[in-house]
C-alpha atoms as a PDB file:
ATOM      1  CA  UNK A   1      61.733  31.262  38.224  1.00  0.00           C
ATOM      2  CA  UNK A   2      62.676  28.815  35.498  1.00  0.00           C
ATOM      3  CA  UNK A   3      59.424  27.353  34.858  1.00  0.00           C
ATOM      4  CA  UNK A   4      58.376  30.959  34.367  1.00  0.00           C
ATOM      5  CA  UNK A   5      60.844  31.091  32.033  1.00  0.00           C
ATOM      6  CA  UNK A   6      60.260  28.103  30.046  1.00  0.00           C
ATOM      7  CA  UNK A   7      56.566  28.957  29.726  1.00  0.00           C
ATOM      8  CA  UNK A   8      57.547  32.178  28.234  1.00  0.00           C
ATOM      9  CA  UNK A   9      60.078  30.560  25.935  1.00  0.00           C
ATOM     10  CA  UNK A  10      56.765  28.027  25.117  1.00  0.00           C
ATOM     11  CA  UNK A  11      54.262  30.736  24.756  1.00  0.00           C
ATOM     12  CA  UNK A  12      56.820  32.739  22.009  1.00  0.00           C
ATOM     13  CA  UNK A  13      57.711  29.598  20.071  1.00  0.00           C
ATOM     14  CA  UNK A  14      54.013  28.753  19.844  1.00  0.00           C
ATOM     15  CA  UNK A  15      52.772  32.558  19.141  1.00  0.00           C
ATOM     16  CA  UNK A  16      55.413  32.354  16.163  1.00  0.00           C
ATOM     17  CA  UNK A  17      53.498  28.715  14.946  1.00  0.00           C
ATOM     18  CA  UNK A  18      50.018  30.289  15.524  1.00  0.00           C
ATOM     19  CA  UNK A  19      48.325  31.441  12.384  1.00  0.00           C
ATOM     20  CA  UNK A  20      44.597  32.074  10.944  1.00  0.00           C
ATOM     21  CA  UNK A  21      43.555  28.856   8.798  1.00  0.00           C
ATOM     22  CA  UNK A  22      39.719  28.448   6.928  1.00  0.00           C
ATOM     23  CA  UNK A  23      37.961  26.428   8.475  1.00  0.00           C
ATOM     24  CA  UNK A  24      37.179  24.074   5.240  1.00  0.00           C
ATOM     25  CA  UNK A  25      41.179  23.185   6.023  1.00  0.00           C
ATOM     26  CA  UNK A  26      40.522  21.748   8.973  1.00  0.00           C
ATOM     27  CA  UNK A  27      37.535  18.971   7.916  1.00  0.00           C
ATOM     28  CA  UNK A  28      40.525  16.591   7.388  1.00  0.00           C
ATOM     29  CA  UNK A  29      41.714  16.869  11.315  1.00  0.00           C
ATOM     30  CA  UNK A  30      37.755  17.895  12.392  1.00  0.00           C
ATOM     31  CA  UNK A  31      36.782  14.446  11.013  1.00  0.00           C
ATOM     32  CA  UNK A  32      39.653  12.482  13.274  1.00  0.00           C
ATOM     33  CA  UNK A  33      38.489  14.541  16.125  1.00  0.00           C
ATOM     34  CA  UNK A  34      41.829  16.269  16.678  1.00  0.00           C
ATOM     35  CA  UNK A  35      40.087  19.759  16.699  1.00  0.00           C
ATOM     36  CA  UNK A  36      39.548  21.650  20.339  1.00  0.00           C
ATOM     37  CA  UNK A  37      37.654  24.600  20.197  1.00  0.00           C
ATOM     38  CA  UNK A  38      39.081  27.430  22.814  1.00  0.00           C
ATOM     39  CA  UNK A  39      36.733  30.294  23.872  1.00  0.00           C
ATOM     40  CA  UNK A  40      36.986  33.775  23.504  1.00  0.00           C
ATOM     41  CA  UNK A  41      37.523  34.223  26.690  1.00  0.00           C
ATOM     42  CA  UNK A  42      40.281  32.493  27.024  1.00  0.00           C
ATOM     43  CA  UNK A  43      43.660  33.613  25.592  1.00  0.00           C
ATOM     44  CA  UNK A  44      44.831  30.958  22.874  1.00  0.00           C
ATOM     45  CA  UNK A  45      48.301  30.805  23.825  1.00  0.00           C
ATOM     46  CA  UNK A  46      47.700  30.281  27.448  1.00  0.00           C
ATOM     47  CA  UNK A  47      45.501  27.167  26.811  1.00  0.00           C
ATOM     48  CA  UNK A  48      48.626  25.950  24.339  1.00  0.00           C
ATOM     49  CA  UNK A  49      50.959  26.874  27.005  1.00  0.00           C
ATOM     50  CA  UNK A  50      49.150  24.789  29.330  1.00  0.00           C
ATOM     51  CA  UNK A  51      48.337  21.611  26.902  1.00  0.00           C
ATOM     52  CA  UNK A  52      51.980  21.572  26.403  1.00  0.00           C
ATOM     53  CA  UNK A  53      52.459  21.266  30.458  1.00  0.00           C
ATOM     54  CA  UNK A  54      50.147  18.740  30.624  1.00  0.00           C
ATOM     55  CA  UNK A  55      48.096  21.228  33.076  1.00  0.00           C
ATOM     56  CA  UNK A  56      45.326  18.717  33.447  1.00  0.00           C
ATOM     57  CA  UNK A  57      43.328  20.321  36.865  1.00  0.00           C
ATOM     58  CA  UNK A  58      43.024  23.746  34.625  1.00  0.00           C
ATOM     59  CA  UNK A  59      41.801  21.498  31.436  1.00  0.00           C
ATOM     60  CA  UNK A  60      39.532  19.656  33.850  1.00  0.00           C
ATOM     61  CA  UNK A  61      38.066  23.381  34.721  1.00  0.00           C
ATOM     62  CA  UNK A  62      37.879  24.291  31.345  1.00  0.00           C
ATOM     63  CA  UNK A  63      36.199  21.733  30.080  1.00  0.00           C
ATOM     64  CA  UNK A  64      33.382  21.957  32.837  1.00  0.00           C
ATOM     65  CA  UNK A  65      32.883  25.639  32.741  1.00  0.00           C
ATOM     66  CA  UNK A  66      32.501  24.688  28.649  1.00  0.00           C
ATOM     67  CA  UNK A  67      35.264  27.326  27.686  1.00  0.00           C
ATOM     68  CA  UNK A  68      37.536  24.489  26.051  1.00  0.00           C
ATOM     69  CA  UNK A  69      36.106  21.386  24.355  1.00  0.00           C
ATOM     70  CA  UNK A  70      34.924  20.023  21.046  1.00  0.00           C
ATOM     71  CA  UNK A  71      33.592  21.406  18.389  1.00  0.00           C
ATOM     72  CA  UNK A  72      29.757  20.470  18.062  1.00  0.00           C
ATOM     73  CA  UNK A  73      28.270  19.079  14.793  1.00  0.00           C
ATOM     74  CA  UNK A  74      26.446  22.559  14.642  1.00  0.00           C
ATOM     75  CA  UNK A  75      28.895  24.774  15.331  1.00  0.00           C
ATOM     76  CA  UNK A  76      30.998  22.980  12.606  1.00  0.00           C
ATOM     77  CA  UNK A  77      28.343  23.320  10.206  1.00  0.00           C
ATOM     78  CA  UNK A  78      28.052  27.122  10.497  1.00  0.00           C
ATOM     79  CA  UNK A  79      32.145  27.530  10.412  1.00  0.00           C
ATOM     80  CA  UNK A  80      32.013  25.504   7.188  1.00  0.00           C
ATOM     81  CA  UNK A  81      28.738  27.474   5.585  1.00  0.00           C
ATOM     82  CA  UNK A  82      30.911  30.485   6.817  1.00  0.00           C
ATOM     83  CA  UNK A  83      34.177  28.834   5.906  1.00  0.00           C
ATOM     84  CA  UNK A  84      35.087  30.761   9.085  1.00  0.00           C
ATOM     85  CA  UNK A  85      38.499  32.063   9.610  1.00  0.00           C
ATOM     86  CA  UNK A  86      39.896  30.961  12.724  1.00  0.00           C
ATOM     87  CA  UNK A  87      43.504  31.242  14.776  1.00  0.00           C
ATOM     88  CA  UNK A  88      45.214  28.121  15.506  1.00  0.00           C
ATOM     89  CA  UNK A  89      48.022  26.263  16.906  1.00  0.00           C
ATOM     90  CA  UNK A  90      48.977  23.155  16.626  1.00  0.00           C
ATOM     91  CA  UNK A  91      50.297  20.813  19.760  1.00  0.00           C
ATOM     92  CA  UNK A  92      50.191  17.727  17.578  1.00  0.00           C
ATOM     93  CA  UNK A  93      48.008  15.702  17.538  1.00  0.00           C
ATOM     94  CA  UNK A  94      45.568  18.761  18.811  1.00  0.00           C
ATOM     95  CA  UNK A  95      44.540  21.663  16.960  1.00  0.00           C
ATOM     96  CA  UNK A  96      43.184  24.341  18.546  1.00  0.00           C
ATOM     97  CA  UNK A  97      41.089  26.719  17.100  1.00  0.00           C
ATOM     98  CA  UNK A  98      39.590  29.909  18.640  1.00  0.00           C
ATOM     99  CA  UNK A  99      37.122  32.299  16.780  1.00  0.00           C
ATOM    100  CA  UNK A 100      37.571  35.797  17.139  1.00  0.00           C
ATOM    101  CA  UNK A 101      35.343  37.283  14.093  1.00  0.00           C
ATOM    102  CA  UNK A 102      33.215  38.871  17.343  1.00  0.00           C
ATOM    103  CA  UNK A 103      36.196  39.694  19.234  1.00  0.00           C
ATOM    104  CA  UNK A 104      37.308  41.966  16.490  1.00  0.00           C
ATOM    105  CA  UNK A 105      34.908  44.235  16.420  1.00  0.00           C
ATOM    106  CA  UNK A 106      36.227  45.849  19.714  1.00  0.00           C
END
């Protein structure tokens, strides 16, 4: 029950540090390869949540399935062209960043 707890203490502290940030902000920690992209699909704070755990086995899952990883040279080049608002949270040194521009159109 406490480590239910805790992660709900962790997800609220971390929803309260998660903001939307231009992407052309973010060339500074893009360039030291401190960005992680996090799908749609996925719920932001869950993935934080989890980082912060040290939940490796549902990384290693993520990162297979492709819904968590980098952010590839051509993806980053339409964000910047876009200069792409994006959520993020950071869980230093990590940022993650998670487009929902297609999301909100629900």
């Amino acid at each position: 029950m406490s480590s239910s707890r805790n992660n709900d203490e962790t997800k609220a502290r971390l929803n309260l540090e998660t903001s939307r940030i231009r992407w052309h902000e973010l060339q500074t920690y893009y360039a030291r390869g401190q960005v992680v992209r996090v799908g749609s699909n996925l719920d932001l704070l869950d993935v934080a949540c989890d980082l912060v755990a040290d939940n490796r086995a549902l990384f290693e899952q993520w990162l297979t399935a492709g819904d968590v990883g980098d952010v590839s040279p051509e993806l980053a080049r339409a964000w910047y062209d876009r200069n792409t608002e994006l959520w993020a949270v950071v869980i230093a040194p990590w940022v993650l960043v998670q487009d929902r521009s297609d999301a909100s159109l629900h």
